[in-house]
Protein backbone atom coordinates (compact mmCIF):
# COMPACT_ATOMS: atom_id res chain seq x y z
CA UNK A 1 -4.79 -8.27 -22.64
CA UNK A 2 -3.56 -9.31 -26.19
CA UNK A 3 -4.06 -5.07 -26.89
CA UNK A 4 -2.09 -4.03 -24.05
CA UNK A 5 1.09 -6.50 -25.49
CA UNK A 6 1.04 -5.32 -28.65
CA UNK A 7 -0.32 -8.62 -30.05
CA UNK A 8 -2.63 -8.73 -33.28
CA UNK A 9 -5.28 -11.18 -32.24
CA UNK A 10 -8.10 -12.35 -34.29
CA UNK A 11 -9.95 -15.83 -34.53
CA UNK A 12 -8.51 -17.16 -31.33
CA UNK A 13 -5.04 -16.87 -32.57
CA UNK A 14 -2.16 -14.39 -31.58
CA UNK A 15 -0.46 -13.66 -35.45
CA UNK A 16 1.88 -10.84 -34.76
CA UNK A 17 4.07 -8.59 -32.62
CA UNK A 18 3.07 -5.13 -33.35
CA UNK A 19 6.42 -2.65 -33.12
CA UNK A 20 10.10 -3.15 -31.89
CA UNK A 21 9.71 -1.67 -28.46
CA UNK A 22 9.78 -4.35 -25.62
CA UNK A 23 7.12 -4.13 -23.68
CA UNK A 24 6.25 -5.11 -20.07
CA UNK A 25 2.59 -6.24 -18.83
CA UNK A 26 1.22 -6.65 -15.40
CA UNK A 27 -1.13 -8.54 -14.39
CA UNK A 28 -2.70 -7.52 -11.14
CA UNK A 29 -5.56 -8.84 -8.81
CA UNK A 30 -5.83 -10.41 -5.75
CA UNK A 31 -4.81 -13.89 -4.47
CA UNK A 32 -6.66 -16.87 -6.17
CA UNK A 33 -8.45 -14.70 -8.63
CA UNK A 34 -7.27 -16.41 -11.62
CA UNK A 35 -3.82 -14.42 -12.62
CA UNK A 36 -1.64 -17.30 -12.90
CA UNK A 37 -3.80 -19.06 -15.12
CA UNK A 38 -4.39 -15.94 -17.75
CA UNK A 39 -1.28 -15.74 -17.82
CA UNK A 40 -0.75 -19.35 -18.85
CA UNK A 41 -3.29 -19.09 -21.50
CA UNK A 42 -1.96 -15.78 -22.64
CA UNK A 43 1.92 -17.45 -22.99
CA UNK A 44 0.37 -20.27 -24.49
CA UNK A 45 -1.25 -18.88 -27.56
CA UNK A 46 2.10 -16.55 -27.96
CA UNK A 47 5.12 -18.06 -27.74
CA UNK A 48 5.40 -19.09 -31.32
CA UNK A 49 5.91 -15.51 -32.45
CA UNK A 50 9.16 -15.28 -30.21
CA UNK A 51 12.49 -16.71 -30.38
CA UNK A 52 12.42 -18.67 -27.17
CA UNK A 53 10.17 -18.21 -24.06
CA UNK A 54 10.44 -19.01 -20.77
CA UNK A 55 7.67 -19.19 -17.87
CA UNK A 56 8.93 -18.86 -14.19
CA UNK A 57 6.11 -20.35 -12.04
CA UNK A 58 5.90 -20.73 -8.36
CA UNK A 59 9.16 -18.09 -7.81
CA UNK A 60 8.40 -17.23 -4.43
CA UNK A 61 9.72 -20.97 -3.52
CA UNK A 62 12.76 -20.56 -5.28
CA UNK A 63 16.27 -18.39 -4.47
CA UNK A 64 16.73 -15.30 -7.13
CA UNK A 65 19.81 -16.50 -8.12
CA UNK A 66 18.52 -19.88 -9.05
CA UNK A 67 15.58 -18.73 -10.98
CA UNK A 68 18.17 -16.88 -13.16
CA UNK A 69 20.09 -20.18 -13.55
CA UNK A 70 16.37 -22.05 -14.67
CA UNK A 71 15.78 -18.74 -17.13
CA UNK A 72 19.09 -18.19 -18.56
CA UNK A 73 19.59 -22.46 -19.01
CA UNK A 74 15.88 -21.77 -20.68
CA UNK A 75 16.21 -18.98 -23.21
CA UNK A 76 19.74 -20.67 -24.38
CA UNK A 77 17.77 -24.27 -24.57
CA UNK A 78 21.13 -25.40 -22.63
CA UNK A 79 21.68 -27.31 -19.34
CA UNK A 80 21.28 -25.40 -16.23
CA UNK A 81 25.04 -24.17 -14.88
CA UNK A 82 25.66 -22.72 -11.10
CA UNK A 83 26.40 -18.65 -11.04
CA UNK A 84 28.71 -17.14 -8.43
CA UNK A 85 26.17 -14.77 -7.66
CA UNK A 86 23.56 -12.92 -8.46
CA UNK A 87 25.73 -9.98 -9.84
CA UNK A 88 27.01 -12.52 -12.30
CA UNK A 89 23.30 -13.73 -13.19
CA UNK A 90 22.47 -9.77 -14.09
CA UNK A 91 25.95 -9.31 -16.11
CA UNK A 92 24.99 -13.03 -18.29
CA UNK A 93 21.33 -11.49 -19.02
CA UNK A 94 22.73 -7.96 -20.10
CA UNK A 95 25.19 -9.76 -22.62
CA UNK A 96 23.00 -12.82 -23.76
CA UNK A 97 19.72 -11.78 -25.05
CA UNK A 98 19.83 -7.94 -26.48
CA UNK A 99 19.03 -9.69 -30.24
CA UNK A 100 17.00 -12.15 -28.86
CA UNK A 101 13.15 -11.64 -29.31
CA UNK A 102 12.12 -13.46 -26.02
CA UNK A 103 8.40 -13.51 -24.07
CA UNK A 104 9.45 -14.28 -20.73
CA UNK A 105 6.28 -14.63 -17.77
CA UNK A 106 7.05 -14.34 -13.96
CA UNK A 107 4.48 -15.80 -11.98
CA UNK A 108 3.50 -14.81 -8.77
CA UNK A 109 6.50 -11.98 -8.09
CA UNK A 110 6.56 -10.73 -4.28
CA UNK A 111 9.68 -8.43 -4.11
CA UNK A 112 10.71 -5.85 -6.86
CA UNK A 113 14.05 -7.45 -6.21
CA UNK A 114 13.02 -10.25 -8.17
CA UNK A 115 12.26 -8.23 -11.07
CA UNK A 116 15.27 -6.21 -10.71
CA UNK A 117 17.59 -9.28 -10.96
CA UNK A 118 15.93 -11.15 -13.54
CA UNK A 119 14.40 -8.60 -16.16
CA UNK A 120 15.75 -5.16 -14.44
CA UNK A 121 16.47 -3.66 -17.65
CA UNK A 122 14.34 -3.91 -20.95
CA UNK A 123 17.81 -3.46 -23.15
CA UNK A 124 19.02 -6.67 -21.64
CA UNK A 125 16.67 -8.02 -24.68
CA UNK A 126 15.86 -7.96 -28.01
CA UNK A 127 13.38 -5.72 -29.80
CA UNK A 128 9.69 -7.15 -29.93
CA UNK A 129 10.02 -8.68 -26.58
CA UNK A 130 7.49 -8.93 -24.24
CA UNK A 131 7.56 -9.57 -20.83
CA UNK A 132 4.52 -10.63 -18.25
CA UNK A 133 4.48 -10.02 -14.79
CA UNK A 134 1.64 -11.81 -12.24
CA UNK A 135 1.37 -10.27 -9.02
CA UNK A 136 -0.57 -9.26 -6.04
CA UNK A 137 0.99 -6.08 -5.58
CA UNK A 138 1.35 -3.60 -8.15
CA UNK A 139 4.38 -1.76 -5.57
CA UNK A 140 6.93 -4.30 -7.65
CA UNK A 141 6.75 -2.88 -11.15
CA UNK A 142 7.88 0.54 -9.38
CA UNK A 143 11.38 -0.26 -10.62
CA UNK A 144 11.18 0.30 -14.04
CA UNK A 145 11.98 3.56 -15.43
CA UNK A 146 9.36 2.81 -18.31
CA UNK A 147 5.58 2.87 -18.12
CA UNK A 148 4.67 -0.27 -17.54
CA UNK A 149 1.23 -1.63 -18.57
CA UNK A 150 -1.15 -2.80 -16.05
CA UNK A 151 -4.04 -5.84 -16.71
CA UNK A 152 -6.58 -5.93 -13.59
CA UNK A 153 -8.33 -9.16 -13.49
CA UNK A 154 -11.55 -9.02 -11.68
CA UNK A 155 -13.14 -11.62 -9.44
CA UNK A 156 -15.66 -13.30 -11.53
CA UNK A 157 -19.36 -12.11 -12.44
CA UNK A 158 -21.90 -14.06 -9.91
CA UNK A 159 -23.38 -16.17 -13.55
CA UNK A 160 -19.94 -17.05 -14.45
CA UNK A 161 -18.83 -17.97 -10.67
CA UNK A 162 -22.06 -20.42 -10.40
CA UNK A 163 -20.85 -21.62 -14.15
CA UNK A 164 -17.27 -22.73 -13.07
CA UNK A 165 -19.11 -24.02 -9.39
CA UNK A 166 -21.44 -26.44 -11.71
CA UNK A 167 -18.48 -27.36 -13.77
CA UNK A 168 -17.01 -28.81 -11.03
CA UNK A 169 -19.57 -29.87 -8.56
CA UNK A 170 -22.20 -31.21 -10.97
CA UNK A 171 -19.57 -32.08 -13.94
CA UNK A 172 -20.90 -28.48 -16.03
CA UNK A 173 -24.87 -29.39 -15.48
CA UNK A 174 -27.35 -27.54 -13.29
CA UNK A 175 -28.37 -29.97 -10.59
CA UNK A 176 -32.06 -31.14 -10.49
CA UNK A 177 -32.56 -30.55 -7.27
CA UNK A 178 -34.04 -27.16 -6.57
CA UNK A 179 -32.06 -27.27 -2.96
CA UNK A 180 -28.73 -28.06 -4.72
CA UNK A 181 -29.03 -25.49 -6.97
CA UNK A 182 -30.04 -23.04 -4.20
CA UNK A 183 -27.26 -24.08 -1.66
CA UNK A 184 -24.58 -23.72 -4.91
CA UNK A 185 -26.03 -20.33 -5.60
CA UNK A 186 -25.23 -19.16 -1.93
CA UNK A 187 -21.73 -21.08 -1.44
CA UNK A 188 -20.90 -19.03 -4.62
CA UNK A 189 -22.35 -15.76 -2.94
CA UNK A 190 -20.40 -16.12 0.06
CA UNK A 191 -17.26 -16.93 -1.77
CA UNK A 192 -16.98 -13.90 -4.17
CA UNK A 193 -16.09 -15.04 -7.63
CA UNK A 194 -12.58 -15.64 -6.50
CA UNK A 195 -11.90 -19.17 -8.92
CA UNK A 196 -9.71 -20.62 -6.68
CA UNK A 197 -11.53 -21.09 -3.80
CA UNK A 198 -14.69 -21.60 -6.26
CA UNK A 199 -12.84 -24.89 -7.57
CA UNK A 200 -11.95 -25.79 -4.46
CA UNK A 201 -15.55 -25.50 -2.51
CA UNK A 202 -16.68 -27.40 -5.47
CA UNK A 203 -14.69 -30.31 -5.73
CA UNK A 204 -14.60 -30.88 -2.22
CA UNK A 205 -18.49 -31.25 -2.52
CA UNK A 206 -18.74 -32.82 -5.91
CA UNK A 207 -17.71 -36.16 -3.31
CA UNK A 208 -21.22 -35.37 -1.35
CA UNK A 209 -23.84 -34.60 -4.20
CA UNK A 210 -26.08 -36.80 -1.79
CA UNK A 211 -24.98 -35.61 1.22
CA UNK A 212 -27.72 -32.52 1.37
CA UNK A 213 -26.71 -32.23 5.51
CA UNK A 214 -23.06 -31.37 3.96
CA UNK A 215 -23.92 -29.20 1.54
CA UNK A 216 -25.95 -26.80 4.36
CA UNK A 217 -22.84 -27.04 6.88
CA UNK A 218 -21.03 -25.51 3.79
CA UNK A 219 -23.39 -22.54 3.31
CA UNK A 220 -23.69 -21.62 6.86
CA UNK A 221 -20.72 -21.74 7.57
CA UNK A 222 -19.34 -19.91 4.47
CA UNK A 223 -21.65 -17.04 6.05
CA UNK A 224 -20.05 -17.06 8.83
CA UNK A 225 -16.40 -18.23 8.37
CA UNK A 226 -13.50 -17.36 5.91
CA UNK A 227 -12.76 -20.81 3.55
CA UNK A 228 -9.76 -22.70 5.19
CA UNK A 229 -7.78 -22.30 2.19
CA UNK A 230 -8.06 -18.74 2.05
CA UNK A 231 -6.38 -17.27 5.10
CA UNK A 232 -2.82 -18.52 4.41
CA UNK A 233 -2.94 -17.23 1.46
CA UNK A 234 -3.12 -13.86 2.26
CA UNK A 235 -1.19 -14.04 5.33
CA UNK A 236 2.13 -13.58 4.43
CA UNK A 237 0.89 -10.11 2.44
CA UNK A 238 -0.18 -9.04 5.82
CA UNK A 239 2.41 -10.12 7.69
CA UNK A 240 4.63 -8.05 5.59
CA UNK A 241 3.10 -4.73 6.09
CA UNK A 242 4.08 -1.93 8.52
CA UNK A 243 2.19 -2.37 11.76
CA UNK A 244 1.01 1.17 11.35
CA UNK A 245 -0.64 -0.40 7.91
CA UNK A 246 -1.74 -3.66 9.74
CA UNK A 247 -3.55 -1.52 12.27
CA UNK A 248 -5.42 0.66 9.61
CA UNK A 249 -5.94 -2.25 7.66
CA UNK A 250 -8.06 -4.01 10.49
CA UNK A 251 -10.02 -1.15 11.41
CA UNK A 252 -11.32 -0.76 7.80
CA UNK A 253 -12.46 -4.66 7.73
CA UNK A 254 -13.59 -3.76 11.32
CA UNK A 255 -15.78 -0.52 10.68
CA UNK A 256 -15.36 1.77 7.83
CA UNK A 257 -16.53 -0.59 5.09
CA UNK A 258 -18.42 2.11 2.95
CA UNK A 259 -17.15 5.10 4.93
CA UNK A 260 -16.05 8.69 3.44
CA UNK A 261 -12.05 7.75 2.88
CA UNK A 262 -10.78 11.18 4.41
CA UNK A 263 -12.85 10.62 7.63
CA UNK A 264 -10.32 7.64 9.33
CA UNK A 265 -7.24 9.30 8.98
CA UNK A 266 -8.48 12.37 11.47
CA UNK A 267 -8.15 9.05 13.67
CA UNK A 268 -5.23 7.36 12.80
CA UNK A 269 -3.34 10.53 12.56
CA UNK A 270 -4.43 11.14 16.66
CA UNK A 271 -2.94 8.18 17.39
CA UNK A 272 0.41 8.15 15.33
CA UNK A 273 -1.01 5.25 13.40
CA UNK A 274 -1.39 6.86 9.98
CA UNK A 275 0.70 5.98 6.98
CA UNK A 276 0.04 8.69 4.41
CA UNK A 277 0.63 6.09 1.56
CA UNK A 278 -1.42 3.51 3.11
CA UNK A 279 -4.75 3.90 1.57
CA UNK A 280 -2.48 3.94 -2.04
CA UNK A 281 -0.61 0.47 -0.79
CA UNK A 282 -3.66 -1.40 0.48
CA UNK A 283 -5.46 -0.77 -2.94
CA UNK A 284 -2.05 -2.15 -4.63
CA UNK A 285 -2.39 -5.64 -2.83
CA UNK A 286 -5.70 -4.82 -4.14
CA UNK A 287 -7.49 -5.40 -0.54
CA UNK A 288 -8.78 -1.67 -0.80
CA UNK A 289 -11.27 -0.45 -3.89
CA UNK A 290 -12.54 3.50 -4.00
CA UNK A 291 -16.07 3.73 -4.41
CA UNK A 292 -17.73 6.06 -6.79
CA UNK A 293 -18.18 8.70 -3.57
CA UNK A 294 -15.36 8.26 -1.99
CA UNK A 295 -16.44 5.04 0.11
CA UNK A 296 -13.72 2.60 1.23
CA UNK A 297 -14.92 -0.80 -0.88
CA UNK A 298 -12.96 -4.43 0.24
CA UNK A 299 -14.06 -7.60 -1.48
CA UNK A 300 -16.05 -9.91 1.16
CA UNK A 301 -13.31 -12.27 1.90
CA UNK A 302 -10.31 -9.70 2.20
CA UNK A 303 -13.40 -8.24 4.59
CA UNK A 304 -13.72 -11.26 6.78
CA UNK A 305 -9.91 -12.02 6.03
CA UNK A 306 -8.58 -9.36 8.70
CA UNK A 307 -12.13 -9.99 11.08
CA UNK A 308 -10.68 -13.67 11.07
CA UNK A 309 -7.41 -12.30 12.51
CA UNK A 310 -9.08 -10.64 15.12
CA UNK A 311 -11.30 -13.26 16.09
CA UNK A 312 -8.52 -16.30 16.70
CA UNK A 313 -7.92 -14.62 20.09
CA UNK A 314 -10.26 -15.13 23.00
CA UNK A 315 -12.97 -12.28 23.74
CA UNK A 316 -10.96 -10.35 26.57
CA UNK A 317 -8.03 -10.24 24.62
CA UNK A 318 -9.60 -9.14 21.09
CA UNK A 319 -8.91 -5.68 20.11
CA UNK A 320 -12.00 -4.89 17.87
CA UNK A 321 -15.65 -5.80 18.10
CA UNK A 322 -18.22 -5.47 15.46
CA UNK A 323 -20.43 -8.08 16.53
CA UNK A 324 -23.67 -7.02 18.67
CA UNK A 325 -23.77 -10.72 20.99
CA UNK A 326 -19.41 -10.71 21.25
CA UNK A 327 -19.62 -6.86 22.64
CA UNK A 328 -22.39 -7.49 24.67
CA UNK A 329 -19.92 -10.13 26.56
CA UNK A 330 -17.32 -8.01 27.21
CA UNK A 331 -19.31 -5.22 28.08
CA UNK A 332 -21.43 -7.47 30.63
CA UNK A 333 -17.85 -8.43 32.06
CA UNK A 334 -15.52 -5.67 31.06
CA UNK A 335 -12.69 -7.43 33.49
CA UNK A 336 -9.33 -7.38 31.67
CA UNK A 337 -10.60 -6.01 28.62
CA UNK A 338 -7.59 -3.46 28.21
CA UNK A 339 -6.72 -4.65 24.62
CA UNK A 340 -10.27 -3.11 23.47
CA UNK A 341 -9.56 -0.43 21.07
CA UNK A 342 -12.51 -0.41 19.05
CA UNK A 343 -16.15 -1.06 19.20
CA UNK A 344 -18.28 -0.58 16.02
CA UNK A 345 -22.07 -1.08 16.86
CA UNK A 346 -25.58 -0.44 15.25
CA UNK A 347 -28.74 -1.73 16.81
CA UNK A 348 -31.47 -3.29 14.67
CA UNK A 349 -34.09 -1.31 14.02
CA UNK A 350 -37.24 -1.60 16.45
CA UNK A 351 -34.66 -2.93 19.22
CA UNK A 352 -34.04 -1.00 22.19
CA UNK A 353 -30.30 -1.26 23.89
CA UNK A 354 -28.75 0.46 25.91
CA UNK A 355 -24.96 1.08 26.94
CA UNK A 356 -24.00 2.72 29.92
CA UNK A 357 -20.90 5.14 29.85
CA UNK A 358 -19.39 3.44 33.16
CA UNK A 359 -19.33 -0.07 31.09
CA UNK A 360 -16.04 1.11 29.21
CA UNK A 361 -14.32 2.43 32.11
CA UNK A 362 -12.14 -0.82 32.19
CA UNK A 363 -10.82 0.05 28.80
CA UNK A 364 -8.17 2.36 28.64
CA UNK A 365 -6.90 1.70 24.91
CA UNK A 366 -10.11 2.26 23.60
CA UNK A 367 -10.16 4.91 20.70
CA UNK A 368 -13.51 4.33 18.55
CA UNK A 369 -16.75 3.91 19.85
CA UNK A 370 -19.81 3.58 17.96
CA UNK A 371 -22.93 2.89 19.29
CA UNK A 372 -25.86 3.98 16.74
CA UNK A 373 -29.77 3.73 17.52
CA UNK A 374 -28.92 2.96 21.08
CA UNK A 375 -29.87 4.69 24.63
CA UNK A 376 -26.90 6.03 26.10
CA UNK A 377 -26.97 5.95 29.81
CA UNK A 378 -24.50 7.25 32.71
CA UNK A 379 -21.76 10.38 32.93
CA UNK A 380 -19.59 11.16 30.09
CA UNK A 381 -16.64 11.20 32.18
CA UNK A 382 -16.59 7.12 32.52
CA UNK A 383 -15.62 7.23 29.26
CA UNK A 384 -12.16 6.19 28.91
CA UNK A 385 -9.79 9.40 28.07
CA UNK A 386 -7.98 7.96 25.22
CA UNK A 387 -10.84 8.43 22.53
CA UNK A 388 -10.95 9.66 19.29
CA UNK A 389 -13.83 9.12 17.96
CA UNK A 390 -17.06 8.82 19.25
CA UNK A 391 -20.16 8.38 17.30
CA UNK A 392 -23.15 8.33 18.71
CA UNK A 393 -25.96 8.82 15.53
CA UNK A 394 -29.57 8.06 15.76
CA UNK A 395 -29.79 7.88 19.09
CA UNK A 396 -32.51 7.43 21.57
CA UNK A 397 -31.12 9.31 24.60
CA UNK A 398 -27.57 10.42 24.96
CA UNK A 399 -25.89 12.09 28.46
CA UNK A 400 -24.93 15.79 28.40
CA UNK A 401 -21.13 15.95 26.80
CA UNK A 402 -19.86 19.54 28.31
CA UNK A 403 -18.81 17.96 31.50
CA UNK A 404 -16.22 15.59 30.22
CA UNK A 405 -12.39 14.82 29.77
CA UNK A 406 -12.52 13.68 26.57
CA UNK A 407 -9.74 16.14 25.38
CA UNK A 408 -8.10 13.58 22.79
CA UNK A 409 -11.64 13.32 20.74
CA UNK A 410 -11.31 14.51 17.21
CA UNK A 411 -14.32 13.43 15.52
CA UNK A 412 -18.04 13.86 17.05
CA UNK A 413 -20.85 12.35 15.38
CA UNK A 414 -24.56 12.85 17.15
CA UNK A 415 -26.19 13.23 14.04
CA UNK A 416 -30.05 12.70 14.03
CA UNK A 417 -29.67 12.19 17.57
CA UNK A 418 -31.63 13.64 20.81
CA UNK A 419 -29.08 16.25 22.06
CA UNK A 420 -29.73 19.51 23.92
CA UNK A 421 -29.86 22.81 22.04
CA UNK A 422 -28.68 25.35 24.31
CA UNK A 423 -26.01 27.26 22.77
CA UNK A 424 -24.62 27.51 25.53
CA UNK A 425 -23.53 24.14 26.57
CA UNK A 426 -22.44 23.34 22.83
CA UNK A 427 -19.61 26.80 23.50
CA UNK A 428 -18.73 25.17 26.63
CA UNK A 429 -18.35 22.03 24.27
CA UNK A 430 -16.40 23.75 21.32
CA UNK A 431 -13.75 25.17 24.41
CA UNK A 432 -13.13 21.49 25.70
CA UNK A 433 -12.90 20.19 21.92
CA UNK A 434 -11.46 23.44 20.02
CA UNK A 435 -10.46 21.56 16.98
CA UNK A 436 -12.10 18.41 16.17
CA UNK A 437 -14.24 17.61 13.22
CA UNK A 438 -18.06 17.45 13.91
């Protein structure tokens, strides 16, 4: 971090500013990773190589035009005056501070207009300033005309996540008890090295260290269930994304954890839900990783962040299932189900299920269906017409496909299945289905 700002660090301490340029830092990671408080350390161990500092937390509470009252009142150490406007904020900072070698910090910045109106230009100060920018979503240093440096901070490392639970919980010791030390080592699991929710798990049961019964309610239902204090968190960042984006957001959580990247679009485009930038804006909110292969990689609770979503509604009015005993219902009752418009399934291996065709008859939005290692039962032509992609792999028994309607599929996935291999029927297939991707 010190590298990136220019900073000659040794010992612990922060001596000098390296060159005359001012330079601008962001740091970058996802909610409750621990951005806020790097940066605190970072300004901390600075500020006494600048001529005055200022550190904006806790801005997405506050009006732009008053956090340029609270940093201009800051910079000149004098009492806070009113501006007219914001216009008037931006025309004090461009005549204020060009000599002034400042290190300003804005903490948690959601809208590049923020940025724009409070350190828009890097002439408004003096050379050898620095300026560092927390965030969630990289989209808000776009505005500078300069490159601007970018610090990802990573959720934690699973020894150093069970260090700071133990810190907390057990006051920095490793509890006694071999069934404390297990249930900590699986709360931290199912958490993800994210330190805020970490410290919060932990102090919470640091008031129970001989309550064992709370301490397993906590696991289990960590397994099962995002951390209360987690959801609203992210929720505005959703809420503030392009339905088309909201919709391709879910159906990674949903089902293509760990699938080829260029396969879901073939999809999305299909069904005029594709945003050609959305893979690159989902990875700057940092809720979307690329694998080494090309896999689509989300951190666990981002993961069960947008499967929480789905599951606040009722069954017949969810929209996705992933989960073998939730489908099962609705496809035991499919009654109303018309807001089905996925269903992502694998059976377990040495299990034997099977799904007949007619069962999704009552769902007319439904676009993916996967059903791997199953027996497929019943005519093609129950299937609903509005799919796209149908993946059948690994499975037992599967009905003939050249008699169907399915003229909207675009991707077809049998593989390692039992299907017929009469050329025939697969060029009646290829003149139903001229151009979809096998």
């Amino acid at each position: 971090m010190m590298r990136k700002l220019g900073v000659v660090y040794r010992d612990g301490r922060a001596n000098r500013v390296c060159g005359g340029d001012v330079r601008v830092v962001g740091i970058c990671g996802l909610r409750g990773v621990g951005k806020t408080t790097l940066a605190k350390v970072v300004y901390n161990k600075m500020r006494s190589l600048f001529q005055e500092c200022s550190f904006l937390e806790d801005m997405k509470a506050e009006e732009v035009k008053s956090l340029q009252e609270r940093l201009i009142a800051t910079l000149q150490k004098r009492r806070r005056e009113p501006l007219d406007s914001c216009s008037a904020g931006i025309k004090n900072m461009e005549n204020s501070f060009s000599d002034m070698k400042v290190l300003i910090v804005l903490d948690d910045v959601r809208d590049d207009q923020q940025i724009k109106r409070l350190v828009g230009k890097l002439t408004w100060f003096g050379p050898g300033s620095r300026i560092i920018v927390t965030t969630d979503n990289e989209k808000v240093l776009n505005g500078y005309d300069e490159a601007v440096e970018i610090y990802d901070v990573q959720p934690m490392e699973p020894h150093h996540a069970l260090q700071l639970f133990r810190r907390y919980a057990f006051l920095g010791e490793a509890p006694q008890d071999y069934e404390y030390d297990s249930l900590s080592i699986d709360i931290v699991k199912a958490i993800g090295g994210l330190p805020m929710a970490i410290i919060h798990q932990a102090s919470n049961l640091s008031k129970k260290r001989n309550d064992k019964g709370t301490w397993r309610y906590t696991s289990d239902h960590l397994k099962n269930r995002l951390p209360e204090d987690i959801s609203p968190c992210f929720m505005d960042s959703y809420e503030s994304l392009h339905s088309h984006l909201q919709r391709m957001f879910l159906d990674i959580a949903c089902f293509f954890i760990d699938k080829d990247e260029r396969i879901p679009p073939y999809m999305w485009k299909a069904c005029d839900h594709y945003s050609p930038l959305g893979m690159d804006s989902l990875r700057k909110l940092h809720w979307l990783e690329k694998g080494e292969n090309n896999e689509l990689r989300m951190h666990n609770l981002i993961r069960d962040f947008g499967r929480d979503i789905i599951k606040r509604k009722v069954n017949h009015k969810r929209c996705r299932f992933w989960n073998h005993s939730d489908a099962l219902e609705i496809l035991d009752n499919p009654k109303g189900s018309e807001s089905v418009e996925g269903i992502g399934l694998t059976v377990e291996e040495g299990h034997v299920d099977s799904f007949k065709c007619e069962g999704f008859r009552e769902m007319p939005n439904l676009r993916y269906l996967r059903l791997d290692r199953a027996n497929i039962q019943g005519e093609t032509k129950n299937l609903p017409p509005n799919l796209r992609w149908l993946d059948w792999r690994d499975c037992r028994s599967i009905p003939e496909l050249h008699d169907t309607h399915l003229k909207n599929l675009v991707i077809l996935d049998l593989s390692r299945s039992l299907v017929p291999q009469d050329p025939k029927i697969w060029s009646r297939i290829m003149e139903v289905w001229p151009t979809f991707t096998f």
